[in-house]
N, C-alpha and C. Protein backbone atom coordinates (compact mmCIF):
# COMPACT_ATOMS: atom_id res chain seq x y z
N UNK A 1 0.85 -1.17 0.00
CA UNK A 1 0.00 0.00 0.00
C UNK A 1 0.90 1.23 0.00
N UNK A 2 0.63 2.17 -1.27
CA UNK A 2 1.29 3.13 -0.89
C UNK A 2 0.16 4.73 -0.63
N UNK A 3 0.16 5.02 0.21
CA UNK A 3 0.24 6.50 0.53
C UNK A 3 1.00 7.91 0.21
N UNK A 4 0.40 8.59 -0.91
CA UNK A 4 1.36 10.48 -1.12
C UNK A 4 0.54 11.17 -0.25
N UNK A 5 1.13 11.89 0.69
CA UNK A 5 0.55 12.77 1.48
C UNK A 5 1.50 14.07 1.42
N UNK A 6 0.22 15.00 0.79
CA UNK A 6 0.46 16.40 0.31
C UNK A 6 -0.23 17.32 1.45
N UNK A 7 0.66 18.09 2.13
CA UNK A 7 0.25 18.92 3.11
C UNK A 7 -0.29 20.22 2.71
N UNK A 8 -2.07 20.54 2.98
CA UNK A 8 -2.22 21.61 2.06
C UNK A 8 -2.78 22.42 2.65
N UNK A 9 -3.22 24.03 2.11
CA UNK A 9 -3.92 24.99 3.28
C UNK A 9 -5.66 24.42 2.63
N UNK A 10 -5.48 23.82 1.52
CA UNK A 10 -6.90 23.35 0.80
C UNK A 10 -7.25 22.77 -0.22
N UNK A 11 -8.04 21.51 -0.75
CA UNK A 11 -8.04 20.66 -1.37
C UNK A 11 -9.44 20.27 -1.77
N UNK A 12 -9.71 19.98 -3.15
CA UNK A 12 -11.08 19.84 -3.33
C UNK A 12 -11.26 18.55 -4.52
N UNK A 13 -12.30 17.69 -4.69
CA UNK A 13 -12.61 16.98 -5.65
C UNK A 13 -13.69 17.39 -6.51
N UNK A 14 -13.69 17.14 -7.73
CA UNK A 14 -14.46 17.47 -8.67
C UNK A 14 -15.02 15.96 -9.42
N UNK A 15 -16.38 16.11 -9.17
CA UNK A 15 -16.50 14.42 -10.54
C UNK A 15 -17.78 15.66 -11.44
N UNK A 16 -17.94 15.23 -12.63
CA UNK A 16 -18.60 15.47 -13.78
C UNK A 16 -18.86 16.92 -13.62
N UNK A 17 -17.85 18.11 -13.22
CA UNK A 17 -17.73 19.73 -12.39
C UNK A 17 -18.74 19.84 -11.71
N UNK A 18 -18.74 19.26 -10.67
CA UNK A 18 -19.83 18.98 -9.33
C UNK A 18 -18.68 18.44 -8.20
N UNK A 19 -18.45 19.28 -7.18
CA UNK A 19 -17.49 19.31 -6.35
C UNK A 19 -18.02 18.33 -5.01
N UNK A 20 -17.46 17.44 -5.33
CA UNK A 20 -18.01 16.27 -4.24
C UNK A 20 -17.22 16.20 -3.10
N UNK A 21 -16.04 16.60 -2.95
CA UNK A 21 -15.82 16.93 -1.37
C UNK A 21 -14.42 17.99 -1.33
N UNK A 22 -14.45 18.49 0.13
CA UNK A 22 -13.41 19.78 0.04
C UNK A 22 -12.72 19.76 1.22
N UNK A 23 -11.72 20.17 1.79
CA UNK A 23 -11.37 20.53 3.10
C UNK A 23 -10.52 21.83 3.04
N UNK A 24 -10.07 22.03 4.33
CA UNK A 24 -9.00 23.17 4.16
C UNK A 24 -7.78 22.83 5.15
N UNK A 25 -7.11 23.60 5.78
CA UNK A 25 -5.73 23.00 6.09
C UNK A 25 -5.53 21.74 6.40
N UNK A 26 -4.73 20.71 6.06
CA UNK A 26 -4.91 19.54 6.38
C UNK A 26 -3.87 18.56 5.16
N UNK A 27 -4.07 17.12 5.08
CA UNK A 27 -3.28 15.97 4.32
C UNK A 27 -4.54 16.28 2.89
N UNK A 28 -3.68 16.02 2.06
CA UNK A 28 -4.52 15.04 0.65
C UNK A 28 -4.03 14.37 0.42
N UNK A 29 -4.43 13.11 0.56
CA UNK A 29 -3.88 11.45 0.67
C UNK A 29 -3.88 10.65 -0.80
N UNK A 30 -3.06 10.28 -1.06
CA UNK A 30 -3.29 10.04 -2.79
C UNK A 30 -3.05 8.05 -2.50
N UNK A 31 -4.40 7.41 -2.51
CA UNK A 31 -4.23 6.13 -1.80
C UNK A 31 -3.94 4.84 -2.81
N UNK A 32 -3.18 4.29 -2.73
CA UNK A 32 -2.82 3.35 -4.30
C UNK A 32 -2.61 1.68 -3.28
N UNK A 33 -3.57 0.97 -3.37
CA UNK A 33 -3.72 -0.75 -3.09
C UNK A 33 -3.05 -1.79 -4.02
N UNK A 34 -2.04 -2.11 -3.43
CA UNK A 34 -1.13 -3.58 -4.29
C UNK A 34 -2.14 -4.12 -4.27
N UNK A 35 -1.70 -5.25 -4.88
CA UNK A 35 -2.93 -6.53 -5.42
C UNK A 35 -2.79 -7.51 -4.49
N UNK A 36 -1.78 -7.66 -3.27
CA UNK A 36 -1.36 -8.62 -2.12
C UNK A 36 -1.82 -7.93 -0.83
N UNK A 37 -2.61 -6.65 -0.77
CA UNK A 37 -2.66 -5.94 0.45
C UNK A 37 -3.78 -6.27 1.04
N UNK A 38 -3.56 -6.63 2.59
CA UNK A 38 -4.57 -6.91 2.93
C UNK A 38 -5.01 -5.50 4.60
N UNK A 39 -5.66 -5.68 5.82
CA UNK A 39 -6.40 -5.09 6.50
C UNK A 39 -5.23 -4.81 7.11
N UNK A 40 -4.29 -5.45 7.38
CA UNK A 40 -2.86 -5.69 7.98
C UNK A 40 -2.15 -4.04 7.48
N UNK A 41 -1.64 -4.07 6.11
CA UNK A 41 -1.47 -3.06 5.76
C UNK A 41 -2.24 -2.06 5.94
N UNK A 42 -3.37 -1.75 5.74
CA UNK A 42 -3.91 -0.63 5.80
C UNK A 42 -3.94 -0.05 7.61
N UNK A 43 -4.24 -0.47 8.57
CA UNK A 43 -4.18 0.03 9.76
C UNK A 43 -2.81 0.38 9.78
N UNK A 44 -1.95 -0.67 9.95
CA UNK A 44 -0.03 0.21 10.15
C UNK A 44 -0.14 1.52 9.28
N UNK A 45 -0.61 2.06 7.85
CA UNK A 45 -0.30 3.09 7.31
C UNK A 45 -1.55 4.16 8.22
N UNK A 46 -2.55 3.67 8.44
CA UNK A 46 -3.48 4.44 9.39
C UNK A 46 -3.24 5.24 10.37
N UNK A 47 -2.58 4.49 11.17
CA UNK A 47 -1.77 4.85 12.38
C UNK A 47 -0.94 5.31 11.71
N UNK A 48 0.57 5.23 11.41
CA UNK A 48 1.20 5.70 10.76
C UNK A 48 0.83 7.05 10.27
N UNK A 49 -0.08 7.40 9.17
CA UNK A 49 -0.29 8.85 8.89
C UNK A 49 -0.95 9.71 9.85
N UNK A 50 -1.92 9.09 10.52
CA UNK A 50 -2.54 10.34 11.95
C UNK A 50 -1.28 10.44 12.29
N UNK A 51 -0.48 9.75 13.11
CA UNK A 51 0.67 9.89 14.03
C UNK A 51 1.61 11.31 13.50
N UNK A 52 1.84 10.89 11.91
CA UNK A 52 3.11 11.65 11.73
C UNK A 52 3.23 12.67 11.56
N UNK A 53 4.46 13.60 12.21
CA UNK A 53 4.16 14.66 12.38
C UNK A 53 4.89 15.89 11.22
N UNK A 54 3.82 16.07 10.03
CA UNK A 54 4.14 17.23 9.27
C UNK A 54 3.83 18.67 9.97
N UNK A 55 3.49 19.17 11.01
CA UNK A 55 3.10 20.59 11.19
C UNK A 55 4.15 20.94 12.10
N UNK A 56 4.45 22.12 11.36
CA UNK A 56 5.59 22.73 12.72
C UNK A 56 5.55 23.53 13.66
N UNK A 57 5.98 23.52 14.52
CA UNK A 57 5.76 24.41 15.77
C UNK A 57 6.30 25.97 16.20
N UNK A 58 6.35 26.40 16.78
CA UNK A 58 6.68 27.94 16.62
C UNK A 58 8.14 27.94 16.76
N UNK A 59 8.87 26.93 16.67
CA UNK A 59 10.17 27.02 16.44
C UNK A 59 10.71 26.76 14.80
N UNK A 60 9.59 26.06 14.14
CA UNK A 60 9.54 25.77 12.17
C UNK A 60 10.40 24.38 12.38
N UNK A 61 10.00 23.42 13.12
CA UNK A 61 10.16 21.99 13.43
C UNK A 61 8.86 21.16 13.27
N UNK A 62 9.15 20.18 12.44
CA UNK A 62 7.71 19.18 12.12
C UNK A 62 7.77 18.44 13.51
N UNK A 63 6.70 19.33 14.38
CA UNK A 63 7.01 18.20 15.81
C UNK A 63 5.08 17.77 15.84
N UNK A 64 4.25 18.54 15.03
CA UNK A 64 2.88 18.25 15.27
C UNK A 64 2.10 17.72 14.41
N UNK A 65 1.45 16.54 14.41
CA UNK A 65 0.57 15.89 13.63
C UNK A 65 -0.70 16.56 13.75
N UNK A 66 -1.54 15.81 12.01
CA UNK A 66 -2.52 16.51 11.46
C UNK A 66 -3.48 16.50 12.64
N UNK A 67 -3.53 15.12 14.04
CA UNK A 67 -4.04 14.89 14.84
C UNK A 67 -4.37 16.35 15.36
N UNK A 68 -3.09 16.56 16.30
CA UNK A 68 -2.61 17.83 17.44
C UNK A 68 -3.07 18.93 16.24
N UNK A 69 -3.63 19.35 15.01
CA UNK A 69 -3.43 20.50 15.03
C UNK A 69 -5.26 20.56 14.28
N UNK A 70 -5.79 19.41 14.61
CA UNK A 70 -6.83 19.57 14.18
C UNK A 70 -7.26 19.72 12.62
N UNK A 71 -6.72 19.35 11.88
CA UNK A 71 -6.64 19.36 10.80
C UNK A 71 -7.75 18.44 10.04
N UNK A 72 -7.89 18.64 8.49
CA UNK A 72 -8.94 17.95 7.95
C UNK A 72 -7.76 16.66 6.73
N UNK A 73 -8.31 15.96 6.67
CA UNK A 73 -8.14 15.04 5.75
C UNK A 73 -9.02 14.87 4.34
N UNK A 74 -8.51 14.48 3.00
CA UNK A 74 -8.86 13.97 1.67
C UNK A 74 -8.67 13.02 1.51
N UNK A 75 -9.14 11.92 1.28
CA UNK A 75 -8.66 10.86 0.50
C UNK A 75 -8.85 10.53 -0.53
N UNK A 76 -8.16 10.04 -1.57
CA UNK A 76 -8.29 9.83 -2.94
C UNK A 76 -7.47 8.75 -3.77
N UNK A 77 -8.36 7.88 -3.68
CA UNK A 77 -7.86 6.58 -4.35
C UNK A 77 -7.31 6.71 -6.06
N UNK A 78 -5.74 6.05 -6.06
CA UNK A 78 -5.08 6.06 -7.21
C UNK A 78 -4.42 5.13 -7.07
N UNK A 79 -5.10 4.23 -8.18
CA UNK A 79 -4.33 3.70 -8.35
C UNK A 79 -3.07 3.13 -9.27
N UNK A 80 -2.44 4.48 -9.94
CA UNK A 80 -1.56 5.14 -10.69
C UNK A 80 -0.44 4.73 -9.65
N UNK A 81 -0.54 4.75 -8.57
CA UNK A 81 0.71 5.21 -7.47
C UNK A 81 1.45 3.70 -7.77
N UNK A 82 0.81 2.71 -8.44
CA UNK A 82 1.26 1.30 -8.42
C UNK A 82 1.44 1.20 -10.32
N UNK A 83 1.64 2.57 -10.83
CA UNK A 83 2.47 2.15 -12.15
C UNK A 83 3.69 1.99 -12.19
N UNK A 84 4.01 1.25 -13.03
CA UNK A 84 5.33 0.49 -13.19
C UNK A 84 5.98 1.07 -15.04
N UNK A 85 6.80 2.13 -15.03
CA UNK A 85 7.13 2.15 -16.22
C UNK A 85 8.71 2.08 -16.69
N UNK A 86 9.06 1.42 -15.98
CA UNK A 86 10.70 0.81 -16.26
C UNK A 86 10.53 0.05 -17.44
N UNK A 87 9.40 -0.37 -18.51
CA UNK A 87 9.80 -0.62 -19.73
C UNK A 87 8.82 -0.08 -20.75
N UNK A 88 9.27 -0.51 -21.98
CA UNK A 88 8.20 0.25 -22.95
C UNK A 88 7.96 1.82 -22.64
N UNK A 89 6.54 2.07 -22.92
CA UNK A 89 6.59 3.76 -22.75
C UNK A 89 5.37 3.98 -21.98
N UNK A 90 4.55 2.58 -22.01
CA UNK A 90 2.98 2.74 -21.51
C UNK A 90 3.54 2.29 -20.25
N UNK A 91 2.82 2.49 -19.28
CA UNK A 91 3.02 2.11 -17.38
C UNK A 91 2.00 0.78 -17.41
N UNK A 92 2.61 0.12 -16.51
CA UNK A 92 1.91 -1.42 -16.64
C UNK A 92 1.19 -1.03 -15.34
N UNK A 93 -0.02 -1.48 -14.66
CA UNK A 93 -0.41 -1.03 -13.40
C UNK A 93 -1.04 -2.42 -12.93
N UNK A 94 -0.57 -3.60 -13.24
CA UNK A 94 -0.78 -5.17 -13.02
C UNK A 94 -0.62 -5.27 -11.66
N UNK A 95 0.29 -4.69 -10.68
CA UNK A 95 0.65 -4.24 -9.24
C UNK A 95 -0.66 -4.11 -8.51
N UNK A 96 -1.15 -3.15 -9.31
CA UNK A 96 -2.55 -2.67 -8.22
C UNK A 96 -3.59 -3.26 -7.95
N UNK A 97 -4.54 -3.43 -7.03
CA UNK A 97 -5.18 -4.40 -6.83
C UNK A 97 -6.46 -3.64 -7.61
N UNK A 98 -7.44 -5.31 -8.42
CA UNK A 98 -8.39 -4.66 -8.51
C UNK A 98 -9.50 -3.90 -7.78
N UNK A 99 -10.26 -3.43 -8.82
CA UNK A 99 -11.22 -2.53 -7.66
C UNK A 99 -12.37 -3.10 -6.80
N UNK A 100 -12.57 -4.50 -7.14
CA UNK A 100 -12.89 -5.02 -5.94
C UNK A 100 -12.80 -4.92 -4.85
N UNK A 101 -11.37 -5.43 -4.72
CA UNK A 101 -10.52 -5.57 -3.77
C UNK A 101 -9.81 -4.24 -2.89
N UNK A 102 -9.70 -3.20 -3.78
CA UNK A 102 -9.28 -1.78 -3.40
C UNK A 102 -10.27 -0.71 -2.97
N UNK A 103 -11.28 -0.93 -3.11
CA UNK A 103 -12.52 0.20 -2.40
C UNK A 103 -12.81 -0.09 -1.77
N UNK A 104 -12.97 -1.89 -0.83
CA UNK A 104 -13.33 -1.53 0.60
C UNK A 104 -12.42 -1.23 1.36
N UNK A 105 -11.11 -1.98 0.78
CA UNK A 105 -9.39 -1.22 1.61
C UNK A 105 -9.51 0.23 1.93
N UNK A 106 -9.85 0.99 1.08
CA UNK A 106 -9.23 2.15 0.63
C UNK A 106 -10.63 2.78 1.48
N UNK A 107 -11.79 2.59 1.84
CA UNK A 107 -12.72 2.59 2.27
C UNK A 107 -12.38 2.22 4.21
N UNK A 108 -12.01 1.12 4.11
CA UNK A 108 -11.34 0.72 5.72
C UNK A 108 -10.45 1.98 5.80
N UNK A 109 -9.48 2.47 5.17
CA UNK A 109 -8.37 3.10 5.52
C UNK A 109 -8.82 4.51 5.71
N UNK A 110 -9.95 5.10 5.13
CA UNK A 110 -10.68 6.59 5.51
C UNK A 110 -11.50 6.29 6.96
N UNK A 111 -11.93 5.06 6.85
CA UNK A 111 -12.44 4.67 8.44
C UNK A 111 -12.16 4.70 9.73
N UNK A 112 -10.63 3.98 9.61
CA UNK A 112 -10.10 3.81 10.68
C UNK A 112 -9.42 5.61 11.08
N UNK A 113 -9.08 6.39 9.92
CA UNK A 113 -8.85 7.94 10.10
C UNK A 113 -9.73 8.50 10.98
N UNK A 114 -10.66 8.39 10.98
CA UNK A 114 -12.18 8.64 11.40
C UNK A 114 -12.20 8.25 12.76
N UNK A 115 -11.70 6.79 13.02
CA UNK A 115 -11.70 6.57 14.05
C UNK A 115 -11.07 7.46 15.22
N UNK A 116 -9.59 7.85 14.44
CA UNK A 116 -8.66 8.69 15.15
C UNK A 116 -9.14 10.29 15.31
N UNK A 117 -10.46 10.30 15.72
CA UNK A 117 -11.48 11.70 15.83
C UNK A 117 -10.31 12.83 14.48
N UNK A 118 -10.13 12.18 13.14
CA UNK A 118 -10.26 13.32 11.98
C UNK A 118 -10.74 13.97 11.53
N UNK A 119 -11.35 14.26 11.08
CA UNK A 119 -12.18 14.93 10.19
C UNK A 119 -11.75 14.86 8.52
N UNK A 120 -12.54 13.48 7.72
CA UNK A 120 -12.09 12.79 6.77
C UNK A 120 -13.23 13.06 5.23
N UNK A 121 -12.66 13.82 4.20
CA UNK A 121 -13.66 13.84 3.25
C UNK A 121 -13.06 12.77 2.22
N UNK A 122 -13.81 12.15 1.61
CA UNK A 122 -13.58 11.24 0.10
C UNK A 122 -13.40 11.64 -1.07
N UNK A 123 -12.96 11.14 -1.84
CA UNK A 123 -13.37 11.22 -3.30
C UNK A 123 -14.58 10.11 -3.31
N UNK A 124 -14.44 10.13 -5.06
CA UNK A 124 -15.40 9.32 -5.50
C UNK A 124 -14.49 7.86 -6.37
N UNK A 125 -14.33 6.34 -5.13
CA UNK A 125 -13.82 5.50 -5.95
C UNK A 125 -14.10 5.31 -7.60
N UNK A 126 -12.84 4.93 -8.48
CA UNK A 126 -13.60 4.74 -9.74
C UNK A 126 -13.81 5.93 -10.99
N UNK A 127 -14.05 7.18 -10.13
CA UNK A 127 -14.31 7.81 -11.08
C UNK A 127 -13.59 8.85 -11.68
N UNK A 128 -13.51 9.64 -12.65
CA UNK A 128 -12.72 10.65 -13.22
C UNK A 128 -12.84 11.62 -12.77
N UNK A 129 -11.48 11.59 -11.33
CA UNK A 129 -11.82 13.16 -10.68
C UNK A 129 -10.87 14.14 -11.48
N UNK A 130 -11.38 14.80 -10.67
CA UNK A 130 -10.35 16.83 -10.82
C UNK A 130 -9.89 16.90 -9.35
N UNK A 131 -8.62 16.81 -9.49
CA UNK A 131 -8.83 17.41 -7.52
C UNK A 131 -7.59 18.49 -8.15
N UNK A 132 -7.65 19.52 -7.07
CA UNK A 132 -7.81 20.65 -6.77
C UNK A 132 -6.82 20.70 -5.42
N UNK A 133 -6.13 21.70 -5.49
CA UNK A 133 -5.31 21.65 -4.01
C UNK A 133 -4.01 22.94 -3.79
N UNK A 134 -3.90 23.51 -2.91
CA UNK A 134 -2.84 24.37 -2.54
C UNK A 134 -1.66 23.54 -1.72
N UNK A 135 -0.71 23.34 -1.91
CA UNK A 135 0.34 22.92 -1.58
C UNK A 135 0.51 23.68 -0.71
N UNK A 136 1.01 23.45 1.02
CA UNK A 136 1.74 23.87 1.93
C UNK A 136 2.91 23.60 2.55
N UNK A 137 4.15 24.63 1.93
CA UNK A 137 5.10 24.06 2.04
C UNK A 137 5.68 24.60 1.18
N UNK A 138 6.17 23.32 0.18
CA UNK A 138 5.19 22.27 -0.19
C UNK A 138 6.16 21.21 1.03
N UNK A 139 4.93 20.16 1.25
CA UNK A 139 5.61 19.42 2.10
C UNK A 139 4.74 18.10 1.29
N UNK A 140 5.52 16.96 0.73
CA UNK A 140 4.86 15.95 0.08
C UNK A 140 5.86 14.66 0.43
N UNK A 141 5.10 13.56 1.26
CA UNK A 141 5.50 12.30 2.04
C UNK A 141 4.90 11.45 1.49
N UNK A 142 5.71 10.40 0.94
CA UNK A 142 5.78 9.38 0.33
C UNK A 142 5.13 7.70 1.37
N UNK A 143 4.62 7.24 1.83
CA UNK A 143 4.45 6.54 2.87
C UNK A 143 4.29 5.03 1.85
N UNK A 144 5.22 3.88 2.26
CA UNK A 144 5.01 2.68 1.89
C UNK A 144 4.47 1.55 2.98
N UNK A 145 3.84 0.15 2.39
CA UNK A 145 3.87 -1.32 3.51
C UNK A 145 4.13 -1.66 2.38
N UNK A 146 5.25 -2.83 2.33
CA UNK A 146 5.14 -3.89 1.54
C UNK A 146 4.21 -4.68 1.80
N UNK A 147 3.39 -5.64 1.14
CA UNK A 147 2.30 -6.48 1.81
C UNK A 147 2.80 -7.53 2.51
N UNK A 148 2.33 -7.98 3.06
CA UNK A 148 2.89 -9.50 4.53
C UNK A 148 4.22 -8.62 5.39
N UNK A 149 4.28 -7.29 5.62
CA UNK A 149 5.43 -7.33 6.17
C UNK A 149 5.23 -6.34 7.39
C-alpha cells in the first residue's frame, strides 16, 4: 500500500464539475492498493499517517501531527501510485489491486482515520476526478507497507 501525502492549506474533488468533497488545512492522501494488500497493511499506514508529524511548531520543526493541530483530511484513491514504467513507454499497473478488492481497503483506511477523531472527506472511488489543491510548504511524504510485512 502506498500513501502520497500532500500537506495543504486546501483541497477539493471534482467528478462530472460537481465538487463532491473539500477541506481546508490539512493531508490530501493520494491512496494506491497492491494486489497482495490486505487489513494488515492498511491500519499500520493508518496509524502511521494520523501519528506523523508534518506541522511545525513555533520554532519551524515538524514536531505536530494533522491529529494535534486539528486538521482535515482527503482521501483519494489512485491507483496510478502502483504504475510500473521501467519498460516500454505505456506504465503497466498489473501491481494494483483490482477494484474489488481496493474500495473496501481504501474505504477501511478513511475509516479507521475517522476513528482517530479526523475529520475525513472522500473522493469518489472509480471515477474521473479533478482534484484541486494548494500545496503547503510544499511538504509531500511518500508513505510505503510492503504487503505480509
Amino acid at each position: 500500500m502506498r500513501i502520497l501525502i500532500q500537506r495543504v492549506m486546501n483541497a477539493s474533488v471534482q467528478v462530472n464539475n460537481n465538487e463532491v468533497s473539500k477541506i481546508d488545512r490539512g493531508y490530501l492522501l493520494f491512496v494506491g492498493i497492491h494486489e497482495h494488500d490486505t487489513e494488515s497493511e492498511v491500519k499500520w499506514l493508518a496509524s502511521k499517517t494520523s501519528g506523523l508529524r508534518l506541522f511545525e511548531d513555533a520554532d519551524g520543526k515538524f514536531n505536530h501531527s494533522i491529529q494535534e493541530t486539528m486538521g482535515e483530511v482527503l482521501v483519494v484513491s489512485q491507483f496510478t501510485l502502483y504504475g510500473d514504467a521501467r519498460k516500454g513507454r505505456r506504465p503497466s499497473f498489473s501491481h494494483a489491486a483490482p477494484p474489488e478488492k481496493a474500495e473496501p481497503l481504501c474505504k477501511l483506511f478513511a475509516d479507521l482515520l475517522r476513528e482517530g477523531n479526523l475529520t475525513v472527506k472522500e473522493g469518489v472511488f472509480g471515477a474521473q476526478m479533478q482534484v484541486s489543491l494548494v500545496n503547503d510548504g510544499p511538504v509531500t511524504i511518500m508513505l510505503e507497507r510492503e504487503p505480509g510485512s
